[in-house]
Protein backbone atom coordinates (compact mmCIF):
# COMPACT_ATOMS: atom_id res chain seq x y z
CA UNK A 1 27.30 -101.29 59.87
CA UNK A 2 25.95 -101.66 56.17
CA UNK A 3 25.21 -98.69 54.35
CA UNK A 4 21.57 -99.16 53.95
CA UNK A 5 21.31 -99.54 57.88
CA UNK A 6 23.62 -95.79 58.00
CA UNK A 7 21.41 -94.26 55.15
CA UNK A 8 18.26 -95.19 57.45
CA UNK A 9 19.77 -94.13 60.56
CA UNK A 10 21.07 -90.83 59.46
CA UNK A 11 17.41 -89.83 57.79
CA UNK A 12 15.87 -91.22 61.10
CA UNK A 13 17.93 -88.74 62.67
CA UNK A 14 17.29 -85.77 60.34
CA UNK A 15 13.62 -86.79 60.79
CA UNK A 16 13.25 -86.63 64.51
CA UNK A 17 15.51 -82.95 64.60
CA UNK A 18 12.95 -81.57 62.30
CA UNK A 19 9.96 -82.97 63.44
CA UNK A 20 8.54 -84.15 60.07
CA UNK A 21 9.41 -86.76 57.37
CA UNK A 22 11.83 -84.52 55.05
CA UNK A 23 14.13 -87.13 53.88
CA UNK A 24 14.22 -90.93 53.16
CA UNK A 25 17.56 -93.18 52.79
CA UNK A 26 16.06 -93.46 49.70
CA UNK A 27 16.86 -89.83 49.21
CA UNK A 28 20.10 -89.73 50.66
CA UNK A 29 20.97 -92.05 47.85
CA UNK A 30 19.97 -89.89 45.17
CA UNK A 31 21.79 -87.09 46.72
CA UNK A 32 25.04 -88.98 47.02
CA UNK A 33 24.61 -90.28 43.45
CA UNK A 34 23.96 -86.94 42.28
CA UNK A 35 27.13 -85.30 43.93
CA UNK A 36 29.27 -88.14 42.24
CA UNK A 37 28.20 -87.09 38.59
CA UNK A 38 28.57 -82.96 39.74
CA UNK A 39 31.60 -84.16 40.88
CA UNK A 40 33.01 -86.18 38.29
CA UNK A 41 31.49 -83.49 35.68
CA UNK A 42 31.70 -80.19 37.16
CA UNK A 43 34.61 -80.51 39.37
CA UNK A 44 35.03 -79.32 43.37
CA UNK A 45 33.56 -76.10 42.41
CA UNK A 46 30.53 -77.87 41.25
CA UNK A 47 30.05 -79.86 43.80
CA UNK A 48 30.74 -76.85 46.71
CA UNK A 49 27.72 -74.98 44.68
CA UNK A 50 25.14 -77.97 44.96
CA UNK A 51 26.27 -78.66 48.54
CA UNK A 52 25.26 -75.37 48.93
CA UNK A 53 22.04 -75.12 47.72
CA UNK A 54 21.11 -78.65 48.75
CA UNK A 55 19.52 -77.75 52.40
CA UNK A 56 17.26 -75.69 50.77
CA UNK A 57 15.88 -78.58 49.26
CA UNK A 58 14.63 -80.44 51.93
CA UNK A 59 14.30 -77.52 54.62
CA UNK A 60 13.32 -74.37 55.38
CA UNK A 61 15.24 -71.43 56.89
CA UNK A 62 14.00 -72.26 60.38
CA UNK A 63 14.24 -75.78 60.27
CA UNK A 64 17.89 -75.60 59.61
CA UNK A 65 18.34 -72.93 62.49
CA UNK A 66 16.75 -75.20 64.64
CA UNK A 67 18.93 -78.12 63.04
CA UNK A 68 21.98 -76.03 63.93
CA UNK A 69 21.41 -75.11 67.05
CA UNK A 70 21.06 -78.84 68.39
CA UNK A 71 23.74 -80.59 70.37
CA UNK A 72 22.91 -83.65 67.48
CA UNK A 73 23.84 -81.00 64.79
CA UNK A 74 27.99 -81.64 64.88
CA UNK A 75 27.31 -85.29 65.52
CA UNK A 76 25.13 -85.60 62.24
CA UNK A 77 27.31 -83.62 59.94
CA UNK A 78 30.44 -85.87 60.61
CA UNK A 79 28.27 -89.12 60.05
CA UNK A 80 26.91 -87.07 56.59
CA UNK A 81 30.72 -86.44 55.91
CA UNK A 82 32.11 -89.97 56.85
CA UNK A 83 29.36 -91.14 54.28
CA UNK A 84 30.66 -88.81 51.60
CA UNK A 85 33.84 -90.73 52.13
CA UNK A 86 32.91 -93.64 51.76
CA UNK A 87 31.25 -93.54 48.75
CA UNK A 88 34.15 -91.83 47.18
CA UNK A 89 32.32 -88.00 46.85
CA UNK A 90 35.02 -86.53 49.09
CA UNK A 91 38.93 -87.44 49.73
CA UNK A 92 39.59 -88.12 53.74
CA UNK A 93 41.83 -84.75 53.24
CA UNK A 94 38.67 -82.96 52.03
CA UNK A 95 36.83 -84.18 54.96
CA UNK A 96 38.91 -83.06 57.58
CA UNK A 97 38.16 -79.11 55.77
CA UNK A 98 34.72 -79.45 55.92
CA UNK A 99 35.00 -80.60 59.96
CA UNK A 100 36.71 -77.90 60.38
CA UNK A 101 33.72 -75.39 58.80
CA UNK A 102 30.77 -77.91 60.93
């Protein structure tokens, strides 16, 4: 599958758990750009803070109960981490961690 087609799926996805239109592939682009220069420049630590902060973002505090609480939820998180792989965020070894925490 080409990334473009992944990017449009996954916020197709996101869409549908929350409803609404909160994200575009267009904007899960910018967010995987932006963790590769907090990455690159502010190191792991970096990059854990805007991971952190990023959900806030795009949803509110009951949206991403609701997100959480669906079957989809586990499912969605390892597609979002698979795509961090792939364009080179995260290690595979880093991955597996944050399966572990999904």
């Amino acid at each position: 599958m080409n990334r473009e087609r992944e990017y449009q799926e996954i916020s197709d996805s996101i869409n549908q758990l929350v409803g609404r239109k909160a994200v575009t592939s267009k904007k899960i682009k910018n967010v995987i750009n932006e963790a590769k220069h907090i990455r690159k420049t502010q190191g792991t630590s970096g990059l854990l803070r805007f991971a952190s902060a990023l959900p806030y973002q795009f949803f509110t505090p009951k949206e991403l109960d609701h997100i959480q609480a669906t079957p989809q939820y586990r499912e969605l998180s390892n597609r979002l981490i698979d795509l961090l792989v792939v364009e080179g965020v995260i290690s595979s070894f880093e991955a597996m961690f944050l399966r572990r925490q999904v």
